[in-house]
C-alpha atoms as a PDB file:
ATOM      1  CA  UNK A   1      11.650  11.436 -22.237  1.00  0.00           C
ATOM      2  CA  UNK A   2       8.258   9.900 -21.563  1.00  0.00           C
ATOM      3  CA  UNK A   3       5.790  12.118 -21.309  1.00  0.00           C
ATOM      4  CA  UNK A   4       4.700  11.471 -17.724  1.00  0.00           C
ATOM      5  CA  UNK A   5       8.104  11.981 -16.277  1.00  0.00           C
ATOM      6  CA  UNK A   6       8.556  15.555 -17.869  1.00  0.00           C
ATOM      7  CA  UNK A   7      10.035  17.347 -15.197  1.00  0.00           C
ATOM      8  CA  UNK A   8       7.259  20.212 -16.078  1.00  0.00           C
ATOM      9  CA  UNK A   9       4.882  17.885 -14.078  1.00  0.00           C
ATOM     10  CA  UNK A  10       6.719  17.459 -10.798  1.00  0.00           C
ATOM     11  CA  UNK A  11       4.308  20.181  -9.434  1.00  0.00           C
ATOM     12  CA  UNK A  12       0.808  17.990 -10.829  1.00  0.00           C
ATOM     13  CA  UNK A  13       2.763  14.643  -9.082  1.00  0.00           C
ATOM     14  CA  UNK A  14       3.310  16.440  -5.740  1.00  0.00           C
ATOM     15  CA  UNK A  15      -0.096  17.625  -5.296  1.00  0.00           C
ATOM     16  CA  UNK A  16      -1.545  14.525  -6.399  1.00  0.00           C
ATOM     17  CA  UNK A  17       0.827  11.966  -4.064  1.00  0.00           C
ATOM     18  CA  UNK A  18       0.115  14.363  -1.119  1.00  0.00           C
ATOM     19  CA  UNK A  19      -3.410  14.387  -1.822  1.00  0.00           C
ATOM     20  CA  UNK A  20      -3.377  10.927  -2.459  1.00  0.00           C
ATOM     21  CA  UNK A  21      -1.002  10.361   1.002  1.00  0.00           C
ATOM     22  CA  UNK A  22      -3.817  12.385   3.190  1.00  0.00           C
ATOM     23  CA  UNK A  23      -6.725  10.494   2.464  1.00  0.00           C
ATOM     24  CA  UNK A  24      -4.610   7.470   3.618  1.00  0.00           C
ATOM     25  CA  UNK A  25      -3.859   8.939   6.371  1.00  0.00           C
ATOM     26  CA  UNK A  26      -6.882  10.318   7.189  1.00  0.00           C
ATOM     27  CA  UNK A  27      -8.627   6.926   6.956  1.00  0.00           C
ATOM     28  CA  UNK A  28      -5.896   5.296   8.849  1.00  0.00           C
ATOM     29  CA  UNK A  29      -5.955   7.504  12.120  1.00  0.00           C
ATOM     30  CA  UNK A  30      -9.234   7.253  12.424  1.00  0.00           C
ATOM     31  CA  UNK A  31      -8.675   3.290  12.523  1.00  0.00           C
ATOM     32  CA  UNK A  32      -5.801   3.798  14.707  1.00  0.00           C
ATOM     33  CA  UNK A  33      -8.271   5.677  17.532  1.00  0.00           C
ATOM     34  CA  UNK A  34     -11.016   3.058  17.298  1.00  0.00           C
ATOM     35  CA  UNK A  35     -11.344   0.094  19.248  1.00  0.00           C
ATOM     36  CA  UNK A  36     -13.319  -1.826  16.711  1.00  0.00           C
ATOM     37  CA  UNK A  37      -9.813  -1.936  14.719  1.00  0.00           C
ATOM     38  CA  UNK A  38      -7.238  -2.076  17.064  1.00  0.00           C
ATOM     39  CA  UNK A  39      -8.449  -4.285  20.321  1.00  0.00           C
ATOM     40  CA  UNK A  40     -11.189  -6.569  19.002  1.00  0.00           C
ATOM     41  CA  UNK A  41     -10.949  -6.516  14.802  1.00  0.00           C
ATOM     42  CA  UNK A  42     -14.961  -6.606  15.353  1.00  0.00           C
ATOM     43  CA  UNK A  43     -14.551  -3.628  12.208  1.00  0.00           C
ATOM     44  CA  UNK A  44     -12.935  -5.946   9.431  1.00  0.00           C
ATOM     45  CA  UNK A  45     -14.986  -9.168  10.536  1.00  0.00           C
ATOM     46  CA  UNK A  46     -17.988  -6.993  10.061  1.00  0.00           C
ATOM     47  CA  UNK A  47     -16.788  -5.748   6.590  1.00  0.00           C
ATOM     48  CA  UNK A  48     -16.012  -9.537   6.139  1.00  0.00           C
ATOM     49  CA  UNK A  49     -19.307 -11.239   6.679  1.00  0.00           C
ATOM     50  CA  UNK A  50     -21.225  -8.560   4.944  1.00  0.00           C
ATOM     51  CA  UNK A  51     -18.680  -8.911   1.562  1.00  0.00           C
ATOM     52  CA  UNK A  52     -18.987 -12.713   1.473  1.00  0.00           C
ATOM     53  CA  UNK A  53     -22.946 -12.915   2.579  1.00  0.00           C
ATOM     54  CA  UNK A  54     -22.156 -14.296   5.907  1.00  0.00           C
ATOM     55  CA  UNK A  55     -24.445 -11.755   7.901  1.00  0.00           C
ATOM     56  CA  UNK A  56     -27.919 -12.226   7.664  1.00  0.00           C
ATOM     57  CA  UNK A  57     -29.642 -11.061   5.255  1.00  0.00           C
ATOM     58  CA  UNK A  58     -26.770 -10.556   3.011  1.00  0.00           C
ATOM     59  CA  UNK A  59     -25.997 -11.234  -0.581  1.00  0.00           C
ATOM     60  CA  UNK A  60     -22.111 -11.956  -1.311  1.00  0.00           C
ATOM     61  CA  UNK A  61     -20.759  -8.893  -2.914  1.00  0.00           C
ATOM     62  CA  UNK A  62     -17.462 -10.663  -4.071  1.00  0.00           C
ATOM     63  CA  UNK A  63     -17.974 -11.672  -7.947  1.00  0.00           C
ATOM     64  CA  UNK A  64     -14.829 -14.480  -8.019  1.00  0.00           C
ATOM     65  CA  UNK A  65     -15.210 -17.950  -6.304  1.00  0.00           C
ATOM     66  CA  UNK A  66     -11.340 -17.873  -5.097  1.00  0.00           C
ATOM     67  CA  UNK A  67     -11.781 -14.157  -3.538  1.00  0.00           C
ATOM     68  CA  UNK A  68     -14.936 -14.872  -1.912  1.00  0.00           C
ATOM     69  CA  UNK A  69     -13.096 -18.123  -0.488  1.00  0.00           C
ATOM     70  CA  UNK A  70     -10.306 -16.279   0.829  1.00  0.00           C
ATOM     71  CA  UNK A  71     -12.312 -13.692   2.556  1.00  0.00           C
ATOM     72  CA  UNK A  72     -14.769 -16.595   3.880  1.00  0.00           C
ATOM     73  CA  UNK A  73     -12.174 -18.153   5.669  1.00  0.00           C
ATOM     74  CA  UNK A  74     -10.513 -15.205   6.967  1.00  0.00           C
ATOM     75  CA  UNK A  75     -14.237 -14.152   8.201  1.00  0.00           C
ATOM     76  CA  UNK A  76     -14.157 -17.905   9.797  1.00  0.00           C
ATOM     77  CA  UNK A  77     -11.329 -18.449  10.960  1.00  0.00           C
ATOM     78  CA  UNK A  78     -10.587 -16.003  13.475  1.00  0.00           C
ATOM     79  CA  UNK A  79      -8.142 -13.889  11.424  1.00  0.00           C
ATOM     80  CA  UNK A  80      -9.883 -10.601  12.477  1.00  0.00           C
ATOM     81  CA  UNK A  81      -7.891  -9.052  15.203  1.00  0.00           C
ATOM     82  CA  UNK A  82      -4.177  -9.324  13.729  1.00  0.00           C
ATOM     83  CA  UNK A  83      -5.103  -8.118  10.426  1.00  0.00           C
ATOM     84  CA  UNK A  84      -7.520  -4.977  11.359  1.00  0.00           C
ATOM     85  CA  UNK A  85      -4.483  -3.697  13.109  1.00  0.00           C
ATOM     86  CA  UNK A  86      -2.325  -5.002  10.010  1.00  0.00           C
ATOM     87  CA  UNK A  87      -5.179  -2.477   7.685  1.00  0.00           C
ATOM     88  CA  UNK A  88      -5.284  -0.020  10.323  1.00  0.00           C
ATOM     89  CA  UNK A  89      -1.727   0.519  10.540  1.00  0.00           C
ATOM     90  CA  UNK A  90      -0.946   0.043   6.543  1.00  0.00           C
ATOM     91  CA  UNK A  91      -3.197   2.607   5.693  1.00  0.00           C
ATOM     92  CA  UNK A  92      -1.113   5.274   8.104  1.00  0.00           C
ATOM     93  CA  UNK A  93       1.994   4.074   6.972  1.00  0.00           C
ATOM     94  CA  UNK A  94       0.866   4.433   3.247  1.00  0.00           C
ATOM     95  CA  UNK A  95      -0.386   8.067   4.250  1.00  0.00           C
ATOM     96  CA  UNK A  96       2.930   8.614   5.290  1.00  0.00           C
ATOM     97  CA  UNK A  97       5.270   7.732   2.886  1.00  0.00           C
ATOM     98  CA  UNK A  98       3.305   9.318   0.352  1.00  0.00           C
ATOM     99  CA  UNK A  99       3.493  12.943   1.873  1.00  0.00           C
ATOM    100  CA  UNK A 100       6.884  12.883   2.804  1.00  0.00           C
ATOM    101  CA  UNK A 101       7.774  11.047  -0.452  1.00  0.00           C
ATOM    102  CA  UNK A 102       9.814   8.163   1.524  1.00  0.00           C
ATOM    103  CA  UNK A 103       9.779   4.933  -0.122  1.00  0.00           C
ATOM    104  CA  UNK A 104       7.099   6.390  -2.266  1.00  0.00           C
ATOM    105  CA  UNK A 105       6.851   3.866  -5.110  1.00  0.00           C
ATOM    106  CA  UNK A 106       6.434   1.371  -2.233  1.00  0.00           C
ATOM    107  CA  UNK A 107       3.922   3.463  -0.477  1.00  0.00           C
ATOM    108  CA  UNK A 108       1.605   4.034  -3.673  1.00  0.00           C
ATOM    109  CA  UNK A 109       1.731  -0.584  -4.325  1.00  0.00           C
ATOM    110  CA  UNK A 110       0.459  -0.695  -1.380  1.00  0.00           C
ATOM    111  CA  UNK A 111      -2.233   1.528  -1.364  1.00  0.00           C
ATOM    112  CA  UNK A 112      -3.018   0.540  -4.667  1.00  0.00           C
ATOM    113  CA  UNK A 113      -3.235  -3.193  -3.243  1.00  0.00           C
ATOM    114  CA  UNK A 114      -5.303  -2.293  -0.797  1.00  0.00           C
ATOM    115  CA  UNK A 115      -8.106  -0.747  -2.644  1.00  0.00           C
ATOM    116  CA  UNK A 116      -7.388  -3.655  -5.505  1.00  0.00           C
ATOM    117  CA  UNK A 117      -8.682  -5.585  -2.326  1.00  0.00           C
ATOM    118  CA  UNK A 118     -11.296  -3.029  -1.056  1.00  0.00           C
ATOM    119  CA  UNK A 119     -12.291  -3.099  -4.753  1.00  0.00           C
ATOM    120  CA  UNK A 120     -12.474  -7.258  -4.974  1.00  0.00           C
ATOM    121  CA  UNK A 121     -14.360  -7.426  -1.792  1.00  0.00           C
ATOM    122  CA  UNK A 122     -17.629  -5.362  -3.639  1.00  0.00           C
ATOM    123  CA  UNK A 123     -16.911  -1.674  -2.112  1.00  0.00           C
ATOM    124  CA  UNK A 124     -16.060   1.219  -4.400  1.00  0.00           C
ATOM    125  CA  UNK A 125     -16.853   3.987  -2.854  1.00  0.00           C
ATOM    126  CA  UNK A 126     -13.399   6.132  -3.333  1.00  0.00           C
ATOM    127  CA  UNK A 127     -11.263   2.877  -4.333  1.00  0.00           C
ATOM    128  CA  UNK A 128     -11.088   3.380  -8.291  1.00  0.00           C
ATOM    129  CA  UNK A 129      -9.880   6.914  -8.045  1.00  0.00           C
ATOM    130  CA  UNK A 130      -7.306   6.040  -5.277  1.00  0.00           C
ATOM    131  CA  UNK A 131      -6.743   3.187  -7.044  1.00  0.00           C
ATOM    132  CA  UNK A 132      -6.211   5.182 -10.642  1.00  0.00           C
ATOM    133  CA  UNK A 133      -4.128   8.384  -8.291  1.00  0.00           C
ATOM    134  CA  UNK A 134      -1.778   5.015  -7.151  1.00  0.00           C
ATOM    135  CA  UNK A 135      -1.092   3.792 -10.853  1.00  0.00           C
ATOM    136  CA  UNK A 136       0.018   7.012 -12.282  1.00  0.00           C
ATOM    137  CA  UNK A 137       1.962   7.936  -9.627  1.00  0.00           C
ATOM    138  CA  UNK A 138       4.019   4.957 -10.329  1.00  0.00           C
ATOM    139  CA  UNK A 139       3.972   5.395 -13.895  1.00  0.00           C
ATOM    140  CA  UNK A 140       5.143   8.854 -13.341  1.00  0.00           C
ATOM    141  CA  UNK A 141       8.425   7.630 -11.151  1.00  0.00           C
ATOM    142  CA  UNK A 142      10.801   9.739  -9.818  1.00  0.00           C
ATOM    143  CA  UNK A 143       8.900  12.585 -11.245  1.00  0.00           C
ATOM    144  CA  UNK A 144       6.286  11.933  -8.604  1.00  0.00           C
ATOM    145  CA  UNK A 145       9.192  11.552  -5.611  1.00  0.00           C
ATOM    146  CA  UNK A 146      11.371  14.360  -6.940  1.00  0.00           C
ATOM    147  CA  UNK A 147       9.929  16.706  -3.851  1.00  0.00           C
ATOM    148  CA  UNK A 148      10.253  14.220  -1.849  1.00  0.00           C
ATOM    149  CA  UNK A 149      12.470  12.316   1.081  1.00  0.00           C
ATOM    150  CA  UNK A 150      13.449   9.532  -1.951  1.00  0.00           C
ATOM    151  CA  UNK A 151      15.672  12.249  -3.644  1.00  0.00           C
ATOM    152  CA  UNK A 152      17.772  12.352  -1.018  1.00  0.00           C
ATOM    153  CA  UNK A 153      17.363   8.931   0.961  1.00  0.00           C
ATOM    154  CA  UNK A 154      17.259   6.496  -2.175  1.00  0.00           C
ATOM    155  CA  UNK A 155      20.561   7.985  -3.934  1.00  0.00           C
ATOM    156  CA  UNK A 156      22.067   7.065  -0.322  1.00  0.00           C
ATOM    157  CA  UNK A 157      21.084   3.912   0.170  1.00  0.00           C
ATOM    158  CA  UNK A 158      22.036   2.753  -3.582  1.00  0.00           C
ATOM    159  CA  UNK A 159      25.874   3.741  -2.511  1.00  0.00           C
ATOM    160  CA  UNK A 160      25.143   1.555   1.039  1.00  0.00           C
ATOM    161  CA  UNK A 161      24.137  -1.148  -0.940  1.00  0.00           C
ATOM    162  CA  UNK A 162      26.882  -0.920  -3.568  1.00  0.00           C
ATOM    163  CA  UNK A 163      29.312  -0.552  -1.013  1.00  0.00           C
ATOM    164  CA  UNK A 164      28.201  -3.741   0.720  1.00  0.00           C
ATOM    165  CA  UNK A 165      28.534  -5.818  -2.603  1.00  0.00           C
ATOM    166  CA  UNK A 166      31.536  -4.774  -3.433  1.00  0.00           C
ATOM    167  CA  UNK A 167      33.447  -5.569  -0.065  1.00  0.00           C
ATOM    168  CA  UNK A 168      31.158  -8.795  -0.506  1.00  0.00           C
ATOM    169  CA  UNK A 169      32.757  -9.709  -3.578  1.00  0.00           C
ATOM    170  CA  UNK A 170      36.047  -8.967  -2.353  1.00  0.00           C
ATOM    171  CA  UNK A 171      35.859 -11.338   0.661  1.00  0.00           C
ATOM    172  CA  UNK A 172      34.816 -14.164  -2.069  1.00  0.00           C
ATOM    173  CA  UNK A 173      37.492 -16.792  -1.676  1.00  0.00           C
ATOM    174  CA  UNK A 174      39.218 -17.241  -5.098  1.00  0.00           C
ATOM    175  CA  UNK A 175      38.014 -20.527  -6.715  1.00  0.00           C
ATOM    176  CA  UNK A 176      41.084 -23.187  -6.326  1.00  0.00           C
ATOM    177  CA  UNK A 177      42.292 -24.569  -9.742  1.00  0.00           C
ATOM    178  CA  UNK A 178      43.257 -28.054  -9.845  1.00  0.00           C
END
């Protein structure tokens, strides 16, 4: 047994994926109440402009050309309002799943995305230890999730979806022989 999934650890996992799940959903609430993020995006464009040196005064903080290009036209192009709602609303969702332990390895790719981005865009801040909490959850699998909603929801769906294959395959028409 690998070392990380040692059952001894479940306890280290579910402190550190509810730990992990609160400051997402900390940061996500408070997006959730402000206007900035979910009626005018005016938050993200902001973060925008400053990352790729489009406010005055500004110096791009993105080191790689394609990054900085992305974020430019986002910044540009009026992308603002859908996707502050799209981080706003990630983040909680992200907080979520990690504290109830639903969908968890999901939960933790996407928060680890999203400070890989936060990270890419020149802010660390917090990002490389949320970033490092979201890698070893995943390494640590079901270990991390085994006090969690996926011990009991996963094993369920599995059977839904084998279920659905196998009256899939029987409804197959036999191939006609010539």
């Amino acid at each position: 047994m690998k070392i990380w999934q040692d059952r001894r650890l479940r306890p280290l996992w579910l402190l550190l994926r509810v730990w992990l799940g609160y400051q997402w959903l900390t940061a996500g609430l408070h997006k959730l109440a402000d206007p900035k993020w979910m009626e005018t995006g005016q938050a993200v464009q902001g973060y925008w402009m400053r990352a790729a040196g489009l406010a005055p005064g500004t110096q791009p903080l993105i080191k790689y050309g394609w990054y900085e290009a992305f974020i430019r036209w986002l910044a540009t192009s009026g992308q603002n309002v859908w996707f502050a709602k799209l981080v706003a609303v990630g983040e909680f969702l992200v907080g979520v799943s990690l504290i109830l332990g639903l969908f968890t390895l999901v939960g933790a790719m996407a928060g680890a995305f999203m400070n890989l981005n936060y990270m890419l865009a020149g802010t660390t801040s917090t990002n490389p230890v949320l970033y490092t909490a979201a890698i070893l959850i995943m390494v640590a699998g079901p270990a991390a999730w085994y006090w969690g909603l996926d011990r009991i929801v996963l094993p369920t769906l599995r059977e839904m979806v084998g279920q659905h294959r196998l009256r899939w395959r029987q409804q197959k028409p036999a191939p006609a022989r010539a």
